[in-house]
C-alpha atoms as a PDB file:
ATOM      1  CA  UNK A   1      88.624 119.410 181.059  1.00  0.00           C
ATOM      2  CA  UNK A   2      89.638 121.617 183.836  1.00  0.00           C
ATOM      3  CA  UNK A   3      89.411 124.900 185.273  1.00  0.00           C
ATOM      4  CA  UNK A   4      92.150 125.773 183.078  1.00  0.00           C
ATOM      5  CA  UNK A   5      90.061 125.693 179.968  1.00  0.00           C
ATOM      6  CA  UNK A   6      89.270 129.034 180.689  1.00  0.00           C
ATOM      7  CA  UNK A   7      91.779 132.009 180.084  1.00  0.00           C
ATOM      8  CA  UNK A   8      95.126 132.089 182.183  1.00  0.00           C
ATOM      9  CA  UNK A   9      96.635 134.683 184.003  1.00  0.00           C
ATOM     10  CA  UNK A  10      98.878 134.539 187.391  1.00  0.00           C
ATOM     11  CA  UNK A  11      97.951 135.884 190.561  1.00  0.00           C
ATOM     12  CA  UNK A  12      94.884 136.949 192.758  1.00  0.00           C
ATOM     13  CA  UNK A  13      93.347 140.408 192.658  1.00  0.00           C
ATOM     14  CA  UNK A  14      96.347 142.690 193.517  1.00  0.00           C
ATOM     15  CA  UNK A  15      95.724 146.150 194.910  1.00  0.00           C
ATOM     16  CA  UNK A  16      93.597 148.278 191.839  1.00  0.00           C
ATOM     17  CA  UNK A  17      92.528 145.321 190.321  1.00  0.00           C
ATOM     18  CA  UNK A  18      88.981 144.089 189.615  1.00  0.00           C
ATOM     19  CA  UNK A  19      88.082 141.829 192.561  1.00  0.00           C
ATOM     20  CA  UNK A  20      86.826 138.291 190.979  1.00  0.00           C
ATOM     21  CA  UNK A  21      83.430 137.286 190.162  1.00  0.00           C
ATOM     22  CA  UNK A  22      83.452 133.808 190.734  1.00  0.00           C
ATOM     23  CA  UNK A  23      85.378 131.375 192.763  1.00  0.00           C
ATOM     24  CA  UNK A  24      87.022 128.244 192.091  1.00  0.00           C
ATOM     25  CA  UNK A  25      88.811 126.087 194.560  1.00  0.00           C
ATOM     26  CA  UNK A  26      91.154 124.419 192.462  1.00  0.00           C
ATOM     27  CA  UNK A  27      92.188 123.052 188.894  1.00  0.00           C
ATOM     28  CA  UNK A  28      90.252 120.187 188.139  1.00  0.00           C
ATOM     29  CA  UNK A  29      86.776 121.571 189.099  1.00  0.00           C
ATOM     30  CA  UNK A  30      84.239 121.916 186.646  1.00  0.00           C
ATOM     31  CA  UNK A  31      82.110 124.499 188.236  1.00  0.00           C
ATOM     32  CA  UNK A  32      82.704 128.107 189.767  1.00  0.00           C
ATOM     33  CA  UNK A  33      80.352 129.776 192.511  1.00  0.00           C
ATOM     34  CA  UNK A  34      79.382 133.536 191.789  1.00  0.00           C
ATOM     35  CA  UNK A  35      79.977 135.849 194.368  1.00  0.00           C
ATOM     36  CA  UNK A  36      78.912 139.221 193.210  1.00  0.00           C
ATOM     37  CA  UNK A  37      75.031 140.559 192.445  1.00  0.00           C
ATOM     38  CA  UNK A  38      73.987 141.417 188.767  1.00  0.00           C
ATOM     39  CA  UNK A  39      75.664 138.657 186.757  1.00  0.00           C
ATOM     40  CA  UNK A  40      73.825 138.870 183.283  1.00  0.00           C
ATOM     41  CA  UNK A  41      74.100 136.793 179.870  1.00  0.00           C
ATOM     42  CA  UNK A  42      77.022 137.887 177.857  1.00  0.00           C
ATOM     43  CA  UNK A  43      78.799 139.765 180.319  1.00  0.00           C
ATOM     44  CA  UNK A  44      82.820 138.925 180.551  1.00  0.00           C
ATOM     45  CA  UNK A  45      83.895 137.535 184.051  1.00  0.00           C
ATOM     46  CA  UNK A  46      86.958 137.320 186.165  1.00  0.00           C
ATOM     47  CA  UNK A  47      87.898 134.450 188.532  1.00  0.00           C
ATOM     48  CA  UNK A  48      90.236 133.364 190.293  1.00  0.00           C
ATOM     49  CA  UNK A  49      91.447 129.280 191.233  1.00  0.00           C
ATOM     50  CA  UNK A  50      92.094 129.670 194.994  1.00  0.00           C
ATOM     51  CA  UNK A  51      94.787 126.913 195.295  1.00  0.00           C
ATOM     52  CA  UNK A  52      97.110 127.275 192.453  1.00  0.00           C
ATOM     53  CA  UNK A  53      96.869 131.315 193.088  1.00  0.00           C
ATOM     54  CA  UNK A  54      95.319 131.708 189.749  1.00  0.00           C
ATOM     55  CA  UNK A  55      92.713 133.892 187.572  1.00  0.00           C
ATOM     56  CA  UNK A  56      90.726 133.192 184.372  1.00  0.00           C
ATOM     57  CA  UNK A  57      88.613 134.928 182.275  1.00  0.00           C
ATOM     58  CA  UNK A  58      85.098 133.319 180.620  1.00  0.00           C
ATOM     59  CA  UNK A  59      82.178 135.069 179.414  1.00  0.00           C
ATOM     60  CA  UNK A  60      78.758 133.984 180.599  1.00  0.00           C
ATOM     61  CA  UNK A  61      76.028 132.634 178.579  1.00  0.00           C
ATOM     62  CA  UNK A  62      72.644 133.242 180.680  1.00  0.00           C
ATOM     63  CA  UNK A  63      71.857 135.498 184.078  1.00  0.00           C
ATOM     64  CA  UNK A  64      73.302 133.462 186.953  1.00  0.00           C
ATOM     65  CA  UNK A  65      72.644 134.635 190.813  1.00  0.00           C
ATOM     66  CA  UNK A  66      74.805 135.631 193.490  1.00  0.00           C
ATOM     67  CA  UNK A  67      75.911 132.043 195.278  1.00  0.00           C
ATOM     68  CA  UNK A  68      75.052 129.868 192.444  1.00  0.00           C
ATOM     69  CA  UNK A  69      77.622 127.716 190.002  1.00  0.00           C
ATOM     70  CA  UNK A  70      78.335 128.456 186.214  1.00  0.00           C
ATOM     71  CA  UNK A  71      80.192 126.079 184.150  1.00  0.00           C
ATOM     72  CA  UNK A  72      83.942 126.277 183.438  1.00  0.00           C
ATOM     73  CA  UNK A  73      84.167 123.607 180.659  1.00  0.00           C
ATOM     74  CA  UNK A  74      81.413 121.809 178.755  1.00  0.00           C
ATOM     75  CA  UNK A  75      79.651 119.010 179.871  1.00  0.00           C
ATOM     76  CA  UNK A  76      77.975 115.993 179.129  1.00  0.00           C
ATOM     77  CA  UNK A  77      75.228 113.853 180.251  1.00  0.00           C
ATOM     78  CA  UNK A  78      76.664 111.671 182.806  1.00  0.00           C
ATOM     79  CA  UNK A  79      79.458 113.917 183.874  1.00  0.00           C
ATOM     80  CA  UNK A  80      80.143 114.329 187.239  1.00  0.00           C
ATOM     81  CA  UNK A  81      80.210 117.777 188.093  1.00  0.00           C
ATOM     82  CA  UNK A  82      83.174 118.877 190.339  1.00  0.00           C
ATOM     83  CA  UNK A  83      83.344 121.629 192.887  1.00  0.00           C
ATOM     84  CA  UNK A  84      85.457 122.425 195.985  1.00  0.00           C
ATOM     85  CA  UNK A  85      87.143 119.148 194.504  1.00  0.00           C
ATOM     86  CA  UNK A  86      84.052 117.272 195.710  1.00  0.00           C
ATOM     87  CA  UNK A  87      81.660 115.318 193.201  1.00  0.00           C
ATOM     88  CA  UNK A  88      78.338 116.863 193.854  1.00  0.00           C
ATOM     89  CA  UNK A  89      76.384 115.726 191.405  1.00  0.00           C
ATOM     90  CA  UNK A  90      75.803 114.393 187.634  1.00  0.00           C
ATOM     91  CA  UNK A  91      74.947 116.365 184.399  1.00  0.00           C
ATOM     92  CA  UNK A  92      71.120 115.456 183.657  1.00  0.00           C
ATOM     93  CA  UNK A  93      71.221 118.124 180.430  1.00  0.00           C
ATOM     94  CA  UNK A  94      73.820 119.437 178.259  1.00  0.00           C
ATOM     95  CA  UNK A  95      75.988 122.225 179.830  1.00  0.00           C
ATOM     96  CA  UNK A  96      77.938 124.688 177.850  1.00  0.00           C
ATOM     97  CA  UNK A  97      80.904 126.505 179.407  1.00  0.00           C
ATOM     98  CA  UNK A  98      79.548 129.669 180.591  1.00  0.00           C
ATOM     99  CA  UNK A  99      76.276 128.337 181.515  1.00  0.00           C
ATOM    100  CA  UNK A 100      73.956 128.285 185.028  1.00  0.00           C
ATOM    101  CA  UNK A 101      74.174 124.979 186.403  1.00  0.00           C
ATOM    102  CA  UNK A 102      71.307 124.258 188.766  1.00  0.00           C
ATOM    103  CA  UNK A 103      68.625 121.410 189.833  1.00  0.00           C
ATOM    104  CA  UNK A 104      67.514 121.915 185.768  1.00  0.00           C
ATOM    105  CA  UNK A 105      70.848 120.294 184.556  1.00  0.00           C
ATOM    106  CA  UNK A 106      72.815 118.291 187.827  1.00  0.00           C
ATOM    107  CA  UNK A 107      71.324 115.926 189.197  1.00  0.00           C
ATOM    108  CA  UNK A 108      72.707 116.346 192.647  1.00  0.00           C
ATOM    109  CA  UNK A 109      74.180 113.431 194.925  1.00  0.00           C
ATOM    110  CA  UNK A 110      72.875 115.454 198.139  1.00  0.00           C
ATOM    111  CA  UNK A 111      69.546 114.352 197.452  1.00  0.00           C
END
């Protein structure tokens, strides 16, 4: 699954629009980085898929920190996990879309 699991819409933030609240650098990623303060469990977020132009809408299942990844699609164990269309890692636990995905569920190939 792709970034497009998520809900569609067309465009960037235009002027009087909610800027987004994650990032995602293009369709096919699996994971989107955070880049606002305060994201808490439950709370609906905006974000917008840099190379196709794009925004989508997910709600978030746990806190998740400024800088950090949440999951755009469920995952296995054994998935690769995609970002910046770059594989940075496998899936050690479950992931659920909407969920934090850190060193407790990807297994990263940095390292």
């Amino acid at each position: 699954m792709t970034a497009q699991s998520a809900t569609q819409q067309t465009g960037s933030a235009k002027p009087g629009q909610k800027a987004p609240d994650f990032l995602v650098h293009e369709d096919g990623d699996s994971v989107g980085v955070i880049v606002i303060e305060g994201i808490e469990a439950g709370a609906e977020l905006t974000g917008w898929i840099m190379r196709e132009d794009r925004t989508v809408t997910m709600k978030v299942l746990g806190d998740i920190p400024i800088g950090h990844k949440v999951a755009l699609t469920d995952l296995a164990v054994g998935d690769s996990v995609i970002k910046y269309g770059v594989n940075i890692g496998k899936v050690v636990a479950t992931i659920k879309k909407g969920e934090y995905v850190h060193v407790h569920n990807l297994k990263t190939r940095r390292w």
